[in-house]
C-alpha atoms as a PDB file:
ATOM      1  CA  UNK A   1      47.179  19.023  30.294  1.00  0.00           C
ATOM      2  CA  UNK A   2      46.026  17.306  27.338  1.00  0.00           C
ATOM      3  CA  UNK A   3      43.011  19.473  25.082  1.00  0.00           C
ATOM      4  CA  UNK A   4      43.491  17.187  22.313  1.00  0.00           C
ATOM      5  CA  UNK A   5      40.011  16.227  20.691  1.00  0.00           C
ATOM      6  CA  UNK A   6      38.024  17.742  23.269  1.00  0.00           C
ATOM      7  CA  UNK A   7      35.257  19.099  22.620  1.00  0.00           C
ATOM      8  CA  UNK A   8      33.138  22.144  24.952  1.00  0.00           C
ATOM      9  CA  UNK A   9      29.365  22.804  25.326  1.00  0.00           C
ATOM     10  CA  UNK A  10      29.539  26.539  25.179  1.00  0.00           C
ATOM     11  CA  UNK A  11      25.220  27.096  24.610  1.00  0.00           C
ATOM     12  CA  UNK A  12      22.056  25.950  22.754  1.00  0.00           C
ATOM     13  CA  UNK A  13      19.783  27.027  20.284  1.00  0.00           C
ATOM     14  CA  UNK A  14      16.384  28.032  22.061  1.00  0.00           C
ATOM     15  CA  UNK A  15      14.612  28.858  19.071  1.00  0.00           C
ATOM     16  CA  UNK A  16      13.581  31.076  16.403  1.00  0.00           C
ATOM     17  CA  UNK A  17      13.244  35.005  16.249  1.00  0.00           C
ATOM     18  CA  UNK A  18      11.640  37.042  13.679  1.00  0.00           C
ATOM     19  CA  UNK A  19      10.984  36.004  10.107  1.00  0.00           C
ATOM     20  CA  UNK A  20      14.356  35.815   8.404  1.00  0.00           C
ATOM     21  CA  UNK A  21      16.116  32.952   9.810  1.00  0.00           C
ATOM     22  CA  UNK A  22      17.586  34.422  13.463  1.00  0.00           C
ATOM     23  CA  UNK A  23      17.498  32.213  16.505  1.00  0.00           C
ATOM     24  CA  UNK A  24      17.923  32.614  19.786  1.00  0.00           C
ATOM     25  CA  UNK A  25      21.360  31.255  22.091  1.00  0.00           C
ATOM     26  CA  UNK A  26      21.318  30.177  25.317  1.00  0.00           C
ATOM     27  CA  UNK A  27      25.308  30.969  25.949  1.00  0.00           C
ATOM     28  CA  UNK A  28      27.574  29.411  28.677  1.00  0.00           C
ATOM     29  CA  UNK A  29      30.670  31.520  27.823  1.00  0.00           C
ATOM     30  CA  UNK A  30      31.351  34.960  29.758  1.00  0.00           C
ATOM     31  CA  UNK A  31      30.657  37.594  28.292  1.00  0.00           C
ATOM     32  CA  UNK A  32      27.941  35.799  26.337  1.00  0.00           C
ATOM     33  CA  UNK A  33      28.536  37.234  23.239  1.00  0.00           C
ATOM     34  CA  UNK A  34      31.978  35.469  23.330  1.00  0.00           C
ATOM     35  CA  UNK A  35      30.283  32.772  22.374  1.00  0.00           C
ATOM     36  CA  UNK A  36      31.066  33.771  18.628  1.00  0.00           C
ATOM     37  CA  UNK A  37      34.404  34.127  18.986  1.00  0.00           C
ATOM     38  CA  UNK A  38      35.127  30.156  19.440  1.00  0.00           C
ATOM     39  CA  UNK A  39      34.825  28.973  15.926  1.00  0.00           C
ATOM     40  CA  UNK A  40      33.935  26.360  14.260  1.00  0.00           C
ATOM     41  CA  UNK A  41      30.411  25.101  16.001  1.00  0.00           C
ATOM     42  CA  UNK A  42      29.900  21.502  16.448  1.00  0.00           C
ATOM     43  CA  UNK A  43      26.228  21.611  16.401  1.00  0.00           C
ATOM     44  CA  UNK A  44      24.631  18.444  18.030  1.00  0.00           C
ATOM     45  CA  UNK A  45      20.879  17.009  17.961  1.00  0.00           C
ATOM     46  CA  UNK A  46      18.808  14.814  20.329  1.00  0.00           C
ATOM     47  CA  UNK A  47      19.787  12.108  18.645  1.00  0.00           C
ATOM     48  CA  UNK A  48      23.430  12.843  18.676  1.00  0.00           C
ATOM     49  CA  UNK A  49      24.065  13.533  15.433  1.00  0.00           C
ATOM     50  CA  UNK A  50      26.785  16.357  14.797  1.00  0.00           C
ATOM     51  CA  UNK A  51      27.592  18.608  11.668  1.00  0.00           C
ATOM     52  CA  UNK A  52      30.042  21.574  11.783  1.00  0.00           C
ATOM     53  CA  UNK A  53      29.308  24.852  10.787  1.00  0.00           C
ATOM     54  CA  UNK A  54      31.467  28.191  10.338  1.00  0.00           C
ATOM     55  CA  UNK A  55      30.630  31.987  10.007  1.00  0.00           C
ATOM     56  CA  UNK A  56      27.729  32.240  12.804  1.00  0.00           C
ATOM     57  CA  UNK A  57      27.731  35.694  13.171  1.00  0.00           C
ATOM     58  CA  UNK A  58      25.297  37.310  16.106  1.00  0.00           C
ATOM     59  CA  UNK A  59      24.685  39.725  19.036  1.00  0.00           C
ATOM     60  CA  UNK A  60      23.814  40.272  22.322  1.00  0.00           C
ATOM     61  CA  UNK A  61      20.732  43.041  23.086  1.00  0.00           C
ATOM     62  CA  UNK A  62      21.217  42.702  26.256  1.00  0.00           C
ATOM     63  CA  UNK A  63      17.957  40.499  26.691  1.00  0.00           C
ATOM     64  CA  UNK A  64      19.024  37.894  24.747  1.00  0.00           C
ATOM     65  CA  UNK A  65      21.954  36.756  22.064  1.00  0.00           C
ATOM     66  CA  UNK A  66      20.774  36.019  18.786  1.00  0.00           C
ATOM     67  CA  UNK A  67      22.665  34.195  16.068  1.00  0.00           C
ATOM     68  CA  UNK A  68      22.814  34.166  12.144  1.00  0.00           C
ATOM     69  CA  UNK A  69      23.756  31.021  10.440  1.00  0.00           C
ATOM     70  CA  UNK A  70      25.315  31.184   7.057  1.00  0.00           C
ATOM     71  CA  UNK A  71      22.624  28.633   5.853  1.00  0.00           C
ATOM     72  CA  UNK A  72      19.534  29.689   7.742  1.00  0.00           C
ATOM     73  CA  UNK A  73      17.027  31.996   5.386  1.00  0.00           C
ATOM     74  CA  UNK A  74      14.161  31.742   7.249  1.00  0.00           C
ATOM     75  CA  UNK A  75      11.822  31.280  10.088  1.00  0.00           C
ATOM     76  CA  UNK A  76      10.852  27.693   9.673  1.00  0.00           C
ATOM     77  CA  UNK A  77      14.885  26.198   9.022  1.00  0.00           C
ATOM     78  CA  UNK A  78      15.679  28.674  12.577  1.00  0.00           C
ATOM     79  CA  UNK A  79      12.758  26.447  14.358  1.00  0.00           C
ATOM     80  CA  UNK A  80      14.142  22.849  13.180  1.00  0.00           C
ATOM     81  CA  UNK A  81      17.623  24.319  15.065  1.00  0.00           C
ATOM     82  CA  UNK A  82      15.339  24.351  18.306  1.00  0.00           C
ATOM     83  CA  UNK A  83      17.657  22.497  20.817  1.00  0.00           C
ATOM     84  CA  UNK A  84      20.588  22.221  19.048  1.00  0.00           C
ATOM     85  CA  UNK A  85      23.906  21.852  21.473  1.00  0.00           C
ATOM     86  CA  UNK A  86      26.731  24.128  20.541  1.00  0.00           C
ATOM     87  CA  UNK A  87      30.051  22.494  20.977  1.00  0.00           C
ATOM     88  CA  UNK A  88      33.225  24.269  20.461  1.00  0.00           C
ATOM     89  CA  UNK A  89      37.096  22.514  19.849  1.00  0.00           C
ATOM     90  CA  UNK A  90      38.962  22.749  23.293  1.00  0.00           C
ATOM     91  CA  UNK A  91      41.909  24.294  20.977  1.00  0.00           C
ATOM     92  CA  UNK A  92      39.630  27.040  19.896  1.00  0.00           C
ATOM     93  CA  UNK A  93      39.972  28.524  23.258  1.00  0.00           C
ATOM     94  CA  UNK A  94      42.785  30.612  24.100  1.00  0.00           C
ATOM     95  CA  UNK A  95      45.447  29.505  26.357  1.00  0.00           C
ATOM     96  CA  UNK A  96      44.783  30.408  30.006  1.00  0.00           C
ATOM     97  CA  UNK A  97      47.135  33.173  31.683  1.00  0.00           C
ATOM     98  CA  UNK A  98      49.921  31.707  33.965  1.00  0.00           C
ATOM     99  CA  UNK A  99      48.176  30.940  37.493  1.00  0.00           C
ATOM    100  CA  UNK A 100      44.896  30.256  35.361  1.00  0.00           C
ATOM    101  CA  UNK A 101      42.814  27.883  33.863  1.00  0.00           C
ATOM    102  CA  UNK A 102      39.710  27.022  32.582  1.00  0.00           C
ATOM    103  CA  UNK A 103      36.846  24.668  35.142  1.00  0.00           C
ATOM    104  CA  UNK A 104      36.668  22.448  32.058  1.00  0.00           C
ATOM    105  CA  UNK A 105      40.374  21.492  32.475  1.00  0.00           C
ATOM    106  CA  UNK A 106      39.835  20.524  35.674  1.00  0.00           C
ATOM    107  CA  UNK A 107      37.009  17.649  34.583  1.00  0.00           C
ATOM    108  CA  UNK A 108      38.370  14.524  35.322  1.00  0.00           C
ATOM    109  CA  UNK A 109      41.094  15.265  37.990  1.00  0.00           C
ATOM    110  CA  UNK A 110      41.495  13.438  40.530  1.00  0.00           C
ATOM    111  CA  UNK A 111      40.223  14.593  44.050  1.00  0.00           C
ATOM    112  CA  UNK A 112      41.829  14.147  47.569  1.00  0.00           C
ATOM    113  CA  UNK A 113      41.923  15.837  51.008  1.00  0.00           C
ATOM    114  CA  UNK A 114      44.714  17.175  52.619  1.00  0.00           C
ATOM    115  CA  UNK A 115      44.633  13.636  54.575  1.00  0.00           C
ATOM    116  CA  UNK A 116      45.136  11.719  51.136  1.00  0.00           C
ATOM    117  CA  UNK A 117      41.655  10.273  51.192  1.00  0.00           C
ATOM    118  CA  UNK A 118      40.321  10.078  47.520  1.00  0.00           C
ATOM    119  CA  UNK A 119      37.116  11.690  46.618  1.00  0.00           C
ATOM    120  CA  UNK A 120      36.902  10.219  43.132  1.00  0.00           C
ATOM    121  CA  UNK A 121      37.093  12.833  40.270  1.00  0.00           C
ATOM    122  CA  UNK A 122      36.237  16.730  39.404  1.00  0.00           C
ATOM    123  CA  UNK A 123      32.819  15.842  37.590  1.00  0.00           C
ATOM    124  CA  UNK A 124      31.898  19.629  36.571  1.00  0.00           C
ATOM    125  CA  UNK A 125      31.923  23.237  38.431  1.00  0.00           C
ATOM    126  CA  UNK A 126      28.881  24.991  38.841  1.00  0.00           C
ATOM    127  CA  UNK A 127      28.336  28.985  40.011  1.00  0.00           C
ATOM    128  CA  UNK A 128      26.316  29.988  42.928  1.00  0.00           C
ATOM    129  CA  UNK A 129      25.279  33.306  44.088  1.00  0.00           C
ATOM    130  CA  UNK A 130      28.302  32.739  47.223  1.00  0.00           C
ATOM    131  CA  UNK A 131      30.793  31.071  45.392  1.00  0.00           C
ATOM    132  CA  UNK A 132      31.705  28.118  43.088  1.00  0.00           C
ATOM    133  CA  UNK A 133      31.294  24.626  43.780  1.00  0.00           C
ATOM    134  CA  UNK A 134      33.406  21.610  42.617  1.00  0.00           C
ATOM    135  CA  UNK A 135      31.582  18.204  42.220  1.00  0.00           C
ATOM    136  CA  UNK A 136      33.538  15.261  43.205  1.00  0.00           C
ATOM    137  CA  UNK A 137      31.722  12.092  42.576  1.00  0.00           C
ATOM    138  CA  UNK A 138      33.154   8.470  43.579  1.00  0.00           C
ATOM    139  CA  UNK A 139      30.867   5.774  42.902  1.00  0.00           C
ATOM    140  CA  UNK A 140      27.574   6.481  43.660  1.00  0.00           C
ATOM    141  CA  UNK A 141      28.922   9.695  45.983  1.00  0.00           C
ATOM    142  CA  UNK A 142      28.924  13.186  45.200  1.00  0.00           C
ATOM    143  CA  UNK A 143      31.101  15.641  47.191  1.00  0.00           C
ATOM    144  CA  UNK A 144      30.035  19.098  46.523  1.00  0.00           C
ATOM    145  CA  UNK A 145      33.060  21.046  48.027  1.00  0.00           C
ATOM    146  CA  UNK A 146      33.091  25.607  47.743  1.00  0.00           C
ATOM    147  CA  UNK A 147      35.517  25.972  45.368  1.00  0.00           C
ATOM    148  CA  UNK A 148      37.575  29.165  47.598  1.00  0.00           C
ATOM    149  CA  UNK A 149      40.762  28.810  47.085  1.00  0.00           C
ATOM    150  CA  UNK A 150      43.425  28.200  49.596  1.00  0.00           C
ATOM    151  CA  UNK A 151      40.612  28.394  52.258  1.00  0.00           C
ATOM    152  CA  UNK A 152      39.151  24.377  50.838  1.00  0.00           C
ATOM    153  CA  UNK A 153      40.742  23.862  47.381  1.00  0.00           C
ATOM    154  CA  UNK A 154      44.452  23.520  48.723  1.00  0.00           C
ATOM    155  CA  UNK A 155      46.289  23.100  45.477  1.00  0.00           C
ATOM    156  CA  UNK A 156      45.653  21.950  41.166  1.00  0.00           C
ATOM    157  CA  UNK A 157      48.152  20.185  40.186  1.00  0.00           C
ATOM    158  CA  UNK A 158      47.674  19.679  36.463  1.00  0.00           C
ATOM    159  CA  UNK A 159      50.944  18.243  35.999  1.00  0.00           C
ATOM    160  CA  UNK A 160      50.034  14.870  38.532  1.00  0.00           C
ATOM    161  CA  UNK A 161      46.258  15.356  37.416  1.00  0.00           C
ATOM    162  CA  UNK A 162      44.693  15.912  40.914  1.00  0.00           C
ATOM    163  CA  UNK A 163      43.049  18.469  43.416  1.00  0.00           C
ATOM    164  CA  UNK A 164      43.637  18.908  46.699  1.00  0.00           C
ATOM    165  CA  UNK A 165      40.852  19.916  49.150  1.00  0.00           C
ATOM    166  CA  UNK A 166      41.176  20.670  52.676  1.00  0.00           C
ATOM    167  CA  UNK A 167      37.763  18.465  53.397  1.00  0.00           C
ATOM    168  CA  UNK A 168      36.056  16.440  55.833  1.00  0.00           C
ATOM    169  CA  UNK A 169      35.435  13.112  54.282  1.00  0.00           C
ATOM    170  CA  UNK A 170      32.628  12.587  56.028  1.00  0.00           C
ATOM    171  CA  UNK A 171      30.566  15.787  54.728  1.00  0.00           C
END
């Protein structure tokens, strides 16, 4: 599977906390306090506009996960990072275990049944309170299918680039 150049939205900056230049994370990675182990931070505006930054150091309280930047002094410079996307090298991940992988990896994938009927591409993964759910979309058609595993995802097959679901196409 190719990781090349790819880049992962691991949180966001939600805005500033106390006086001397903290802000607040949203964080996407589990635990969220592992969000400071993937290093360097692409850090992304509105507007698109990227820099990269290095040395964010932070916590999590346990109510929230606050963050340190290296260049951030105080209160008013940790505001102007309100809504800044934090984007992390695919290679700054570790490698998955054998049998594993991360949802990420499986953007992009092709999607069939068990029947060979296409369902487009693996568009992202969300979590539910059940269970997962893989988004297949095709043109202007979404498939949302439980990601349970053999039960309706069959097989990954990273090596041929597709998914196999055992799914009506009609659902």
């Amino acid at each position: 599977m190719d990781t090349e150049g790819r880049r992962i939205l691991v949180g966001r900056v939600t805005g500033a906390f106390g006086l001397r230049g903290e802000v607040k994370l949203e964080s996407w990675t589990e635990p969220r306090e592992a969000i400071f182990r993937y290093q360097p931070w692409i850090l992304r505006d509105a507007r698109g506009v990227e820099r990269q930054v290095q040395g964010v150091r932070g916590r999590d309280d346990g109510k929230r996960v606050t963050a340190w930047f290296p260049e951030v002094a105080d209160r008013d410079a940790a505001e102007a990072m309100r809504g800044l996307e934090i984007l992390v090298p695919r290679s700054a991940f570790p490698p998955p275990a054998p049998g594993e992988f991360y949802w990420v990896d499986l953007e992009g994938l092709r999607v069939v049944n068990v029947d060979g009927v296409s369902f487009g591409t693996v568009s992202h993964l969300f979590a539910t309170g059940a269970n997962d759910v893989l988004v297949a979309r095709e043109g202007g058609r979404e498939r949302m299918i439980p990601f349970v595993r053999p039960q309706y995802v069959t097989d990954i097959d990273f090596d041929s680039g597709v998914v196999t679901v055992d799914w009506d196409p009609e659902f």
